[in-house]
C-alpha atoms as a PDB file:
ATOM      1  CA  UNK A   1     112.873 111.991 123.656  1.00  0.00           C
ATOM      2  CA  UNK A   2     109.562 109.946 124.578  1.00  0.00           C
ATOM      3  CA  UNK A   3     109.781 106.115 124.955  1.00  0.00           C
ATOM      4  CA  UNK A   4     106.892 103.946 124.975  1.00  0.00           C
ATOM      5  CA  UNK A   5     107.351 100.818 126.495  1.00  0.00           C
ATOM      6  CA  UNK A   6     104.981  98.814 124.466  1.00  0.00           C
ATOM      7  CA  UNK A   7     104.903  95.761 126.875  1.00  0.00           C
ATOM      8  CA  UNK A   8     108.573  94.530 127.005  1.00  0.00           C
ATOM      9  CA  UNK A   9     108.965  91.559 128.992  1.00  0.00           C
ATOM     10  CA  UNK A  10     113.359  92.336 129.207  1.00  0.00           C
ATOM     11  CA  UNK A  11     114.136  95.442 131.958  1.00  0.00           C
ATOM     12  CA  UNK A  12     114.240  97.938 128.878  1.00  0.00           C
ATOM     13  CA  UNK A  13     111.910  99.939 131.327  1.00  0.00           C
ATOM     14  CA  UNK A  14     114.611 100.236 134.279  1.00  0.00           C
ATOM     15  CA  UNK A  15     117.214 101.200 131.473  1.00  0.00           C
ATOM     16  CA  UNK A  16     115.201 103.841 130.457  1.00  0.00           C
ATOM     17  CA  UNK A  17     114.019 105.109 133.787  1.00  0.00           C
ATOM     18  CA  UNK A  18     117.820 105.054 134.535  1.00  0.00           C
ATOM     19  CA  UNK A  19     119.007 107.265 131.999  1.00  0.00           C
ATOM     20  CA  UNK A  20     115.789 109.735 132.991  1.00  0.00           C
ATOM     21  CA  UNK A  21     117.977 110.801 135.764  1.00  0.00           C
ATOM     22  CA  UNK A  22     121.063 111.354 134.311  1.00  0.00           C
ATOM     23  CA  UNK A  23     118.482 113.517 131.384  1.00  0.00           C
ATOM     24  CA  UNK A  24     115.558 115.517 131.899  1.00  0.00           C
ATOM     25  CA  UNK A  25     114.719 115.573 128.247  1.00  0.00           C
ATOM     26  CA  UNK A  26     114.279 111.975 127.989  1.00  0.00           C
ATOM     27  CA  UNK A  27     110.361 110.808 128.868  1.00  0.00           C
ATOM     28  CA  UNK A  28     108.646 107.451 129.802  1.00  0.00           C
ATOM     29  CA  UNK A  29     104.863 105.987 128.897  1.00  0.00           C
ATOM     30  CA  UNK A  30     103.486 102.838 128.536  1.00  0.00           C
ATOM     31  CA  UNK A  31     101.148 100.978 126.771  1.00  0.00           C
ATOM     32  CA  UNK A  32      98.954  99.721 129.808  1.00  0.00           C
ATOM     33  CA  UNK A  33      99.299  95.698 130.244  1.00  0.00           C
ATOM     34  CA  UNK A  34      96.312  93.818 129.358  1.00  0.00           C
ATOM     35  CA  UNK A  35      95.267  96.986 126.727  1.00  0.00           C
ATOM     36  CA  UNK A  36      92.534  95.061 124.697  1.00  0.00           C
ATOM     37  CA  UNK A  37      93.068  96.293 121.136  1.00  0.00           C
ATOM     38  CA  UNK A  38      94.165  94.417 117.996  1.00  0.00           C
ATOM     39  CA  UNK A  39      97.611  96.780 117.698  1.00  0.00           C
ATOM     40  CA  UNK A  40      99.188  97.937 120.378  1.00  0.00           C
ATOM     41  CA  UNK A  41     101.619  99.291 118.292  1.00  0.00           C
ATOM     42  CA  UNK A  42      98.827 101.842 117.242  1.00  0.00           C
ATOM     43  CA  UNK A  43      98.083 102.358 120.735  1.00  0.00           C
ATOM     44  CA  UNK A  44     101.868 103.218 121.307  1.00  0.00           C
ATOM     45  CA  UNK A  45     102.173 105.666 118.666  1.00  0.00           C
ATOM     46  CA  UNK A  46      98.863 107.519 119.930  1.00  0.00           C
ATOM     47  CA  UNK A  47     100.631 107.688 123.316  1.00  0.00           C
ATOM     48  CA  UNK A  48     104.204 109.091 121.983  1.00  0.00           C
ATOM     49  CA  UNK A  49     102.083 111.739 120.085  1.00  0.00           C
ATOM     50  CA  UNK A  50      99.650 112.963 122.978  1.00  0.00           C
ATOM     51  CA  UNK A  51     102.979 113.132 125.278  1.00  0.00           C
ATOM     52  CA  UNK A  52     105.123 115.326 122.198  1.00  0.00           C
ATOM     53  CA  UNK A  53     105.512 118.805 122.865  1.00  0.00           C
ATOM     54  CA  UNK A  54     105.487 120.559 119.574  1.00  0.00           C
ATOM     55  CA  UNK A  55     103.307 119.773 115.950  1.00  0.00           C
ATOM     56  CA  UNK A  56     105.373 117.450 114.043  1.00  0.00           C
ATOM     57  CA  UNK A  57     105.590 113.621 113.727  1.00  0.00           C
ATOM     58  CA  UNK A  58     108.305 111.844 111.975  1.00  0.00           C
ATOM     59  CA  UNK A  59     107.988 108.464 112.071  1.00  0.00           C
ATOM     60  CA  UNK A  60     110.591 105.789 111.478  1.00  0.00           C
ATOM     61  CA  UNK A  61     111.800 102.405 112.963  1.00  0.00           C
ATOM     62  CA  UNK A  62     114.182 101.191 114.928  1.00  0.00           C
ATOM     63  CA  UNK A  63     116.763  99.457 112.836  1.00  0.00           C
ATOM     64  CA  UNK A  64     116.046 102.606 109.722  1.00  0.00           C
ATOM     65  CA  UNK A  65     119.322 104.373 109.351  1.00  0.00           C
ATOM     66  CA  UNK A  66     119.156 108.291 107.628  1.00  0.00           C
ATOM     67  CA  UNK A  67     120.497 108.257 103.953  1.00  0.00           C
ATOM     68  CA  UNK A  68     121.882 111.506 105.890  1.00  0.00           C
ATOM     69  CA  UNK A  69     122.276 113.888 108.522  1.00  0.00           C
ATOM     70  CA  UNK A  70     119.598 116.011 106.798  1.00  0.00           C
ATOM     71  CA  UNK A  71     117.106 113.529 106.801  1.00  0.00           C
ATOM     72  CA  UNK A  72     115.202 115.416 109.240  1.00  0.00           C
ATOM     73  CA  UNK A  73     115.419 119.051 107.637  1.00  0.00           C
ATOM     74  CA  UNK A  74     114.562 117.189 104.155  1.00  0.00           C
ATOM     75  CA  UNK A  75     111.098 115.525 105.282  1.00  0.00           C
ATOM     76  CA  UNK A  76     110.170 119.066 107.195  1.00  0.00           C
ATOM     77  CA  UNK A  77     110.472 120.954 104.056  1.00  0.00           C
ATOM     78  CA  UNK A  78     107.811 119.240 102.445  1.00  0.00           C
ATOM     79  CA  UNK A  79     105.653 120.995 105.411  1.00  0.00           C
ATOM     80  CA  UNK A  80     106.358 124.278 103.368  1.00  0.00           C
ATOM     81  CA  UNK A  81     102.737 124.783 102.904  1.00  0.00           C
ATOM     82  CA  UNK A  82     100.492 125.267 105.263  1.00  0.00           C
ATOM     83  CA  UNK A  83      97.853 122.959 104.208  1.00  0.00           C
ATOM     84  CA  UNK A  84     100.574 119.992 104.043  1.00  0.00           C
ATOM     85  CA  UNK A  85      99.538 117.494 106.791  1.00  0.00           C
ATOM     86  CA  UNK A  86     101.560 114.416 105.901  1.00  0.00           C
ATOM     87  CA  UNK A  87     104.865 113.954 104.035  1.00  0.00           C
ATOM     88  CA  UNK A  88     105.348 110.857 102.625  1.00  0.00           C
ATOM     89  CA  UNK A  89     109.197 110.036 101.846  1.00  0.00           C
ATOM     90  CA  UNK A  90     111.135 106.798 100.783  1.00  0.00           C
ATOM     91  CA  UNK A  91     112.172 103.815 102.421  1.00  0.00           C
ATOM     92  CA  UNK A  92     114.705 101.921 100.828  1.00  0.00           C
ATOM     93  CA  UNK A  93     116.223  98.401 101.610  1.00  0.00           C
ATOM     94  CA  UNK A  94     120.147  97.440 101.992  1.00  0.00           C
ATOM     95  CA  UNK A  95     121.270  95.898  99.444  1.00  0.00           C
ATOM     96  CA  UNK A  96     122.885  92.047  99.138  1.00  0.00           C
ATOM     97  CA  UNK A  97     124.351  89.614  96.928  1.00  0.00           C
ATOM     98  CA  UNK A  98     121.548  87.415  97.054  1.00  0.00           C
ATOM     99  CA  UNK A  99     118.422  86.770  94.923  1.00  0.00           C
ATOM    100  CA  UNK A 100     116.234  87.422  97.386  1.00  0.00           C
ATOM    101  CA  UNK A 101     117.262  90.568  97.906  1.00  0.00           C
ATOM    102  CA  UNK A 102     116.999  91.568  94.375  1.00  0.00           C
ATOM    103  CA  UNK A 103     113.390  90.564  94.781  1.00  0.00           C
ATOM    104  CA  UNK A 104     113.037  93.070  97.545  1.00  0.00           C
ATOM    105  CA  UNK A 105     114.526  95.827  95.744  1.00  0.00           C
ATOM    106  CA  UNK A 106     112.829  95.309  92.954  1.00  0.00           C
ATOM    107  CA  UNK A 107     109.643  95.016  94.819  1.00  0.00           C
ATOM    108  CA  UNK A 108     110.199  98.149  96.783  1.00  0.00           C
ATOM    109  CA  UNK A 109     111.183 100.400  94.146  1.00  0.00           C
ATOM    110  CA  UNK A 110     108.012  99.249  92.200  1.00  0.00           C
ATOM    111  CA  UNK A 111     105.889 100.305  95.396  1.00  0.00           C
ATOM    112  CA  UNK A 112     108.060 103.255  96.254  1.00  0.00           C
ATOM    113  CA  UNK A 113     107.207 104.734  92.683  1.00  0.00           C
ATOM    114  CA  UNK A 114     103.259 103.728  92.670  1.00  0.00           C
ATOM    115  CA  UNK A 115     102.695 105.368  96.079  1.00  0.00           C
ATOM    116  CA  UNK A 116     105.086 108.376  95.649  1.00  0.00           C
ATOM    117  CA  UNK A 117     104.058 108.652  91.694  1.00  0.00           C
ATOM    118  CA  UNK A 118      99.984 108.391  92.992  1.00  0.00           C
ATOM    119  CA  UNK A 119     100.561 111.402  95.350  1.00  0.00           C
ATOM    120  CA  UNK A 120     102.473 113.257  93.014  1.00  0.00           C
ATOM    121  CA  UNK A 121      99.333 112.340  90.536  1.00  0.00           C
ATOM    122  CA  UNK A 122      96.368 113.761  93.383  1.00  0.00           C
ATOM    123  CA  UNK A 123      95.752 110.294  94.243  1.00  0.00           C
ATOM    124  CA  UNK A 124      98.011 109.027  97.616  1.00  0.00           C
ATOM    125  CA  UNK A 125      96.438 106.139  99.159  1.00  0.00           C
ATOM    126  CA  UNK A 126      99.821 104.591 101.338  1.00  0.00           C
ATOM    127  CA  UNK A 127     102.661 105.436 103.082  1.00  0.00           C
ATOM    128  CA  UNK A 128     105.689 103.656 104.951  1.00  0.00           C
ATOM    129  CA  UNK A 129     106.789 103.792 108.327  1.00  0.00           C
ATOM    130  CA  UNK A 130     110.194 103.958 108.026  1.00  0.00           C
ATOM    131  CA  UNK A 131     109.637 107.406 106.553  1.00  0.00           C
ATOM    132  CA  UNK A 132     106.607 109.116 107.164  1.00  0.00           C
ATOM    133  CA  UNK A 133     105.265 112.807 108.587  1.00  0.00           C
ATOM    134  CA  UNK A 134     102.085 114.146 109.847  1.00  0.00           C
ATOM    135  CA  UNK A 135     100.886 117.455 112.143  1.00  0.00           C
ATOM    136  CA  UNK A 136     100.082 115.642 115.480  1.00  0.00           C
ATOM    137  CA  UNK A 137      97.183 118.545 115.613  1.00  0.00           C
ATOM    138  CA  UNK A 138      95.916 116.929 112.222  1.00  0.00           C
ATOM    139  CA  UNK A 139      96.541 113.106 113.623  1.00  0.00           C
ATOM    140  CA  UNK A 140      93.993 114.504 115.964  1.00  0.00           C
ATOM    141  CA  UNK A 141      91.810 115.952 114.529  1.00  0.00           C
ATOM    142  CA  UNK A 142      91.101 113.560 111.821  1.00  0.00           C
ATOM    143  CA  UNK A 143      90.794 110.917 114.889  1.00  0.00           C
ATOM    144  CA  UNK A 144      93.786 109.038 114.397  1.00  0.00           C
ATOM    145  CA  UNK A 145      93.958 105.298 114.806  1.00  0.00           C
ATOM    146  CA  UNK A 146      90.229 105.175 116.332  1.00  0.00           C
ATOM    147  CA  UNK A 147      88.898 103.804 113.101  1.00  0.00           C
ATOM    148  CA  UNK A 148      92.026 101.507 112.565  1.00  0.00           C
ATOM    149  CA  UNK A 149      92.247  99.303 115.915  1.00  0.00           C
ATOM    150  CA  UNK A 150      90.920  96.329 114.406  1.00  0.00           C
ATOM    151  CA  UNK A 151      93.560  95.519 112.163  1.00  0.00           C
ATOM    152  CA  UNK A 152      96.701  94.590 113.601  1.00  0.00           C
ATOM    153  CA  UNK A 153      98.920  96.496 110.892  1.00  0.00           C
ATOM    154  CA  UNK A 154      98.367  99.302 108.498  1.00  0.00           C
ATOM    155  CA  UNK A 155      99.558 102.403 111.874  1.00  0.00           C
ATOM    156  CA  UNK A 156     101.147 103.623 108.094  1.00  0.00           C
ATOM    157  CA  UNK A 157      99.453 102.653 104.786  1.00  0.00           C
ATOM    158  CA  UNK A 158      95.785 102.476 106.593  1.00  0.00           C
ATOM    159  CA  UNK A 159      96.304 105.512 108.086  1.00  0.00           C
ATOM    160  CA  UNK A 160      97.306 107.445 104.947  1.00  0.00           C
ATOM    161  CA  UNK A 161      95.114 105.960 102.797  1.00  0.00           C
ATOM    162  CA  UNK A 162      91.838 107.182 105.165  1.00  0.00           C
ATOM    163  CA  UNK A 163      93.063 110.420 105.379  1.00  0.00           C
ATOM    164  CA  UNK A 164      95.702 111.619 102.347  1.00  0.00           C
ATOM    165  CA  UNK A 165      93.880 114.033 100.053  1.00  0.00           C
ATOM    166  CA  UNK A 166      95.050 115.726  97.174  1.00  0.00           C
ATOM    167  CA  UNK A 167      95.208 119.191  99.126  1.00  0.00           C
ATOM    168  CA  UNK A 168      96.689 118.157 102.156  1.00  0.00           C
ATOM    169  CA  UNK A 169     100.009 115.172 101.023  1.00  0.00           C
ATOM    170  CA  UNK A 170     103.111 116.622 100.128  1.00  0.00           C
ATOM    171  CA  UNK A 171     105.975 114.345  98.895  1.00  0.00           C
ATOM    172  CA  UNK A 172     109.634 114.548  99.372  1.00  0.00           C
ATOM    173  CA  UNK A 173     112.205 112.831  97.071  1.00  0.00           C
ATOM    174  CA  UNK A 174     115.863 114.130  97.682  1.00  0.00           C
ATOM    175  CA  UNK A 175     118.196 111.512  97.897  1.00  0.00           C
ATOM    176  CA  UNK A 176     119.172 112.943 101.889  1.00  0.00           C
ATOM    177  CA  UNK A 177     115.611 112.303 102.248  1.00  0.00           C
ATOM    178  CA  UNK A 178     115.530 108.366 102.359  1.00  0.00           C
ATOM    179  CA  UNK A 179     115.898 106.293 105.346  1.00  0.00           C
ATOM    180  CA  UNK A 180     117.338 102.158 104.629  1.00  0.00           C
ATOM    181  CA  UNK A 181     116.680  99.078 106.449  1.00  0.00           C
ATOM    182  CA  UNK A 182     118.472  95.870 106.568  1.00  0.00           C
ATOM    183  CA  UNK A 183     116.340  93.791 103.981  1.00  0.00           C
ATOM    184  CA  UNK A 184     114.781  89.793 104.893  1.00  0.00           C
ATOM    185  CA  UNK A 185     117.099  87.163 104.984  1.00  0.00           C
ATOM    186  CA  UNK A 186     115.201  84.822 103.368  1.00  0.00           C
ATOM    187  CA  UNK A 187     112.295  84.029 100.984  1.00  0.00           C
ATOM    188  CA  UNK A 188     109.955  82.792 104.069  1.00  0.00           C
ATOM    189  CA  UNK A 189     110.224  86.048 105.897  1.00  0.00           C
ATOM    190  CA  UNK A 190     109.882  88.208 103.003  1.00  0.00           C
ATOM    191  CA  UNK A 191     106.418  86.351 102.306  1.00  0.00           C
ATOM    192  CA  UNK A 192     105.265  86.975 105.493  1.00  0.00           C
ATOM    193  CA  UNK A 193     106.368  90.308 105.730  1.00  0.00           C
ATOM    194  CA  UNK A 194     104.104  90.564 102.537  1.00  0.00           C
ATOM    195  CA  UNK A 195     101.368  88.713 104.005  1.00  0.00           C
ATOM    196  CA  UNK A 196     101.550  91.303 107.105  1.00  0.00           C
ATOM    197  CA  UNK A 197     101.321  94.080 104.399  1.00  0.00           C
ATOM    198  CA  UNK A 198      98.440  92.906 102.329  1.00  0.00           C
ATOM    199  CA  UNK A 199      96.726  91.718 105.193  1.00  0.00           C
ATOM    200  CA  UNK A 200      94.857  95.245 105.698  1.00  0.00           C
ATOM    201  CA  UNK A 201      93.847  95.848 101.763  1.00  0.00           C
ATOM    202  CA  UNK A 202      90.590  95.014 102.473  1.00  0.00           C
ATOM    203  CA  UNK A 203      90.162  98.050 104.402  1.00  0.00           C
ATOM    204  CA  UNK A 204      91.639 100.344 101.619  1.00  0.00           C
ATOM    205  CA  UNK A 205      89.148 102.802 100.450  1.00  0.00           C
ATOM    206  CA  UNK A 206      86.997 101.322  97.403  1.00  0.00           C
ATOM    207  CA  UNK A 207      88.618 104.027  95.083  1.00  0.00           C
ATOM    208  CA  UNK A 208      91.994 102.688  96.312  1.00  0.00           C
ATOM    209  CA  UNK A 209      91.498  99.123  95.641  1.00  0.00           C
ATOM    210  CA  UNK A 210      90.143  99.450  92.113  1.00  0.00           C
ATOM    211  CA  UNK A 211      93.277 101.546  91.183  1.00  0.00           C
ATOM    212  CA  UNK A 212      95.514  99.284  92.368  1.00  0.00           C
ATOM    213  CA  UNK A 213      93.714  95.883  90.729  1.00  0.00           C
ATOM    214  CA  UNK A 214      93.770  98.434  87.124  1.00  0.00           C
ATOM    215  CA  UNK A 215      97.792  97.715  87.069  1.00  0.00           C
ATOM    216  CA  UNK A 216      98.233  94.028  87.856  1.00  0.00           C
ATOM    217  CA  UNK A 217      95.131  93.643  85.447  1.00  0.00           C
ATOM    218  CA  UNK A 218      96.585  95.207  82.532  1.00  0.00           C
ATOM    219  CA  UNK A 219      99.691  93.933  83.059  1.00  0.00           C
ATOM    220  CA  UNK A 220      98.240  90.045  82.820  1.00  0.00           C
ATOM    221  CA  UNK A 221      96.706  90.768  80.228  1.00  0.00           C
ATOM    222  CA  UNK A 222      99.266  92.181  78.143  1.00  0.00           C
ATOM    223  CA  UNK A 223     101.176  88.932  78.692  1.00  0.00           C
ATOM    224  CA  UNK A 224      97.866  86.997  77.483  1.00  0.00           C
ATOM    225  CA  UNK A 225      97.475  88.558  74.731  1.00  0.00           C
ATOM    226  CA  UNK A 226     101.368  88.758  74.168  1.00  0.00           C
ATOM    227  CA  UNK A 227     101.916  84.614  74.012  1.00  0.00           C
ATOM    228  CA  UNK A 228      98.035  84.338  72.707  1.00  0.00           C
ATOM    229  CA  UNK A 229      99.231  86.472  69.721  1.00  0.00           C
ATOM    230  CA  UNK A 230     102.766  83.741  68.743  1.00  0.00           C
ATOM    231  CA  UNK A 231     100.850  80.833  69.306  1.00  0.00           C
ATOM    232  CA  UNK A 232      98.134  81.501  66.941  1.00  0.00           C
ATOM    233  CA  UNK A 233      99.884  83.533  64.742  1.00  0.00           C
ATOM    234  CA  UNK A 234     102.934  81.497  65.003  1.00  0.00           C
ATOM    235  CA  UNK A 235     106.016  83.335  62.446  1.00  0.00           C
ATOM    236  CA  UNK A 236     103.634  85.223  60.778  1.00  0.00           C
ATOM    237  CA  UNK A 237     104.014  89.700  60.428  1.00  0.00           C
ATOM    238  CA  UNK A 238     101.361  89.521  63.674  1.00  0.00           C
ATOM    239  CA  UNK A 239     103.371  87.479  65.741  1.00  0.00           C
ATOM    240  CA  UNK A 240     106.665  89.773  64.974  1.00  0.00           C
ATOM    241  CA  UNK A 241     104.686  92.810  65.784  1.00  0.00           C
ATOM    242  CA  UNK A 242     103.538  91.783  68.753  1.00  0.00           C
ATOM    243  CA  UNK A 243     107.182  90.374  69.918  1.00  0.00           C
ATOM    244  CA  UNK A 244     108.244  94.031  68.724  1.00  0.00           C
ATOM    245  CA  UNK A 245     105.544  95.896  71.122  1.00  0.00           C
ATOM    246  CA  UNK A 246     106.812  92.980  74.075  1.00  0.00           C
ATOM    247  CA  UNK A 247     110.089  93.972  73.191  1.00  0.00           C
ATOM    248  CA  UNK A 248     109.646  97.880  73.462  1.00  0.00           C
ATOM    249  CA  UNK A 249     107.847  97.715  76.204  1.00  0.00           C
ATOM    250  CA  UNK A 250     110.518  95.698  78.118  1.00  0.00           C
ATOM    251  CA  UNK A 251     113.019  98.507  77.674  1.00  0.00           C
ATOM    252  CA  UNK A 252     111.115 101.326  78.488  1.00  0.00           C
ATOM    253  CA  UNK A 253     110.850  99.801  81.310  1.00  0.00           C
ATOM    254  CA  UNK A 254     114.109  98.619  82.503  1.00  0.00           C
ATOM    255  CA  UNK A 255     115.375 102.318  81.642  1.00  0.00           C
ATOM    256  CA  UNK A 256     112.639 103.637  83.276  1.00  0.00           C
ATOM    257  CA  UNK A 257     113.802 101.411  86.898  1.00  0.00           C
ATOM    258  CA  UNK A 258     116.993 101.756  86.191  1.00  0.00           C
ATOM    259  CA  UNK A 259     116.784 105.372  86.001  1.00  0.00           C
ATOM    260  CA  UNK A 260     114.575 105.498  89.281  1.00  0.00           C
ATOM    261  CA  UNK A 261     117.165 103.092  90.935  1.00  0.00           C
ATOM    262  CA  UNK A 262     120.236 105.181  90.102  1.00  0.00           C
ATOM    263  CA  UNK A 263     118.083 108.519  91.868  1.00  0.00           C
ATOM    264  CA  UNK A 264     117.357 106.615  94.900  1.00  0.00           C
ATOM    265  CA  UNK A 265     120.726 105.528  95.437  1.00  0.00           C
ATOM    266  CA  UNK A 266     119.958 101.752  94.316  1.00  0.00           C
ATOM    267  CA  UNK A 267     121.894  99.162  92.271  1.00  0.00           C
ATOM    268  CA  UNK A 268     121.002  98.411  88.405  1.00  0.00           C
ATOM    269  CA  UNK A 269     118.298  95.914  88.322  1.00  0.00           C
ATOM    270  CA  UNK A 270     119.467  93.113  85.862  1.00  0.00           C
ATOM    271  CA  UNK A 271     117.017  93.457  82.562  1.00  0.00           C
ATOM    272  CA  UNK A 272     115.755  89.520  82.866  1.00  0.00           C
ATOM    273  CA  UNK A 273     115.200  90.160  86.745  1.00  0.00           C
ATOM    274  CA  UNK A 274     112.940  92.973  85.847  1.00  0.00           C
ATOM    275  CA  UNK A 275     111.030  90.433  83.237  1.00  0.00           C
ATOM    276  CA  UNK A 276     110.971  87.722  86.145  1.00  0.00           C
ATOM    277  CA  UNK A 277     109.881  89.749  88.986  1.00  0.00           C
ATOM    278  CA  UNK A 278     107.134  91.763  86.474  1.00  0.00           C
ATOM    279  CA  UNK A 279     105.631  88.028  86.308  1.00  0.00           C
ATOM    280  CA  UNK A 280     106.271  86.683  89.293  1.00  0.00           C
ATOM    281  CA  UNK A 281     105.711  89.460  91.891  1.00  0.00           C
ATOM    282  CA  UNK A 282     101.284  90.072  90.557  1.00  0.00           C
ATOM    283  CA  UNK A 283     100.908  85.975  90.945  1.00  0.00           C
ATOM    284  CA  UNK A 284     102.529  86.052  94.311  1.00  0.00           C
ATOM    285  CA  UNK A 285     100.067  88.985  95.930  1.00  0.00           C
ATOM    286  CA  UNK A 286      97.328  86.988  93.784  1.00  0.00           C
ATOM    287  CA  UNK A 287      97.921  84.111  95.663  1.00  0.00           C
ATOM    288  CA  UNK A 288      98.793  85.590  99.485  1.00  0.00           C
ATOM    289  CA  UNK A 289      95.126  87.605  98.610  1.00  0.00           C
ATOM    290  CA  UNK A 290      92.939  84.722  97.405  1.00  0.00           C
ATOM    291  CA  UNK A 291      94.941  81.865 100.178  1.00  0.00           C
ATOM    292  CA  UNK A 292      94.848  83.780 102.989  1.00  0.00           C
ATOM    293  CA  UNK A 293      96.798  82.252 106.001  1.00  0.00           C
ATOM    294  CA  UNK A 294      97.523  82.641 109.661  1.00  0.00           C
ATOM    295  CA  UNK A 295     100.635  84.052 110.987  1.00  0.00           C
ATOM    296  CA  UNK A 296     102.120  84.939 114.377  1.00  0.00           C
ATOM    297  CA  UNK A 297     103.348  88.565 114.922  1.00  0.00           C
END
């Protein structure tokens, strides 16, 4: 085990160094105090990976828990082939009797099936932390976080998005394969874990960025041309076949989330959340993108 003491200011370092005695197999660094870079958290994960012993990184965090105890032997598998250098998996949120947190899952399991369903497609551009594999030798070789140390975030969506090719991403979907994480409290730190998140878009690659405006675009405009079609058409055959298409679209695709939710171990999404958030959720990345705003980490 390698622990990287990524400037603590409690004695988390003496705790450590304390159980080093007791076990040989557990190993200390540090990110140097004073280490002038944007994310030392980038920094961090360079160290743990120079000080590993053997080829494979599995990244997670700290408060993640494994859908199961073959979480590990799940995300190797996708290293099957030998020109698979990163495994991108599923990270999935706890789930609460509160709105908000049906705004997270329903915000998650939209991402989790863009990114997973782009890689699956030739096209992976992202990847989460909380469950996420690479060959250190490749991490290496393709020069890691060099190019990434002046943004403060993206150590997994930046990353991936630089480097993920058609040839070399696998992805892994078993249900033993997910990892879960207690979801925000409250709509304030679920914005600003958002803000954190789109804060590094602008250094997607340009291919990236115009296949991820194509979605929110289309989807405005359906809903344009959706309530432009019953105003001016009012109760006319036009305006009833455009409330049919509105209508048929709305549940393929609460059977097509509900379907995804029930494989990756999630709750039913209610049908008029799914119409909310499919509204709501483009105008609030919108507005965090075109209002940018200060934050402390």
């Amino acid at each position: 085990m390698i622990v990287v003491d990524d400037g603590s200011e409690d004695n988390s370092r003496e705790i450590v160094e304390a159980y080093m005695v007791r076990d040989p197999r557990l190993h200390l660094t540090f990110v140097p105090s004073g280490a002038r870079v944007q994310s030392t958290k980038k920094l961090a994960i360079t160290l743990a990976a120079k000080a590993a012993q053997y080829d494979y990184l599995l990244l997670t965090d700290a408060d993640c828990v494994p859908e199961s105890p073959h979480w590990i032997a799940s995300m190797m598998a996708g290293f099957k082939n030998p020109q698979t250098q990163i495994v991108l998996g599923f990270g999935a949120y706890f789930s609460e009797p509160k709105h908000i947190n049906r705004l997270v899952q329903h915000d998650t399991l939209f991402n989790g099936l863009h990114y997973l369903g782009a890689a699956l497609c030739g096209h992976p551009y992202m990847g989460v932390g909380r469950n996420l594999a690479y060959r250190k030798s490749f991490f290496f070789e393709s020069g890691g976080f060099t190019h990434l140390m002046t943004n403060r975030a993206g150590d997994d969506d930046l990353f991936v998005n630089h480097v993920a090719t058609r040839a070399n991403t696998e992805v892994v979907v078993l249900p033993e394969s997910y990892t879960w994480s207690p979801a925000k409290k409250s709509l304030k730190e679920w914005l600003l874990q958002k803000r954190r998140h789109l804060s590094v878009s602008h250094a997607y690659r340009t291919e990236t960025k115009f296949r991820l405006s194509i979605e929110p675009m289309t989807r405005g405009l359906f809903y344009m041309l959706f309530i432009a079609a019953l105003v001016y058409y009012q109760l006319s055959l036009y305006a009833l076949v455009a409330l049919g298409i509105f209508l048929l679209r709305w549940i393929l695709q609460t059977t097509v989330l509900n379907l995804s939710a029930r494989r990756m171990g999630l709750k039913r999404l209610n049908p008029f959340s799914i119409l909310w958030f499919d509204i709501a959720l483009p105008l609030i990345n919108l507005w965090m993108l075109i209002i940018p705003k200060k934050y402390k980490w």
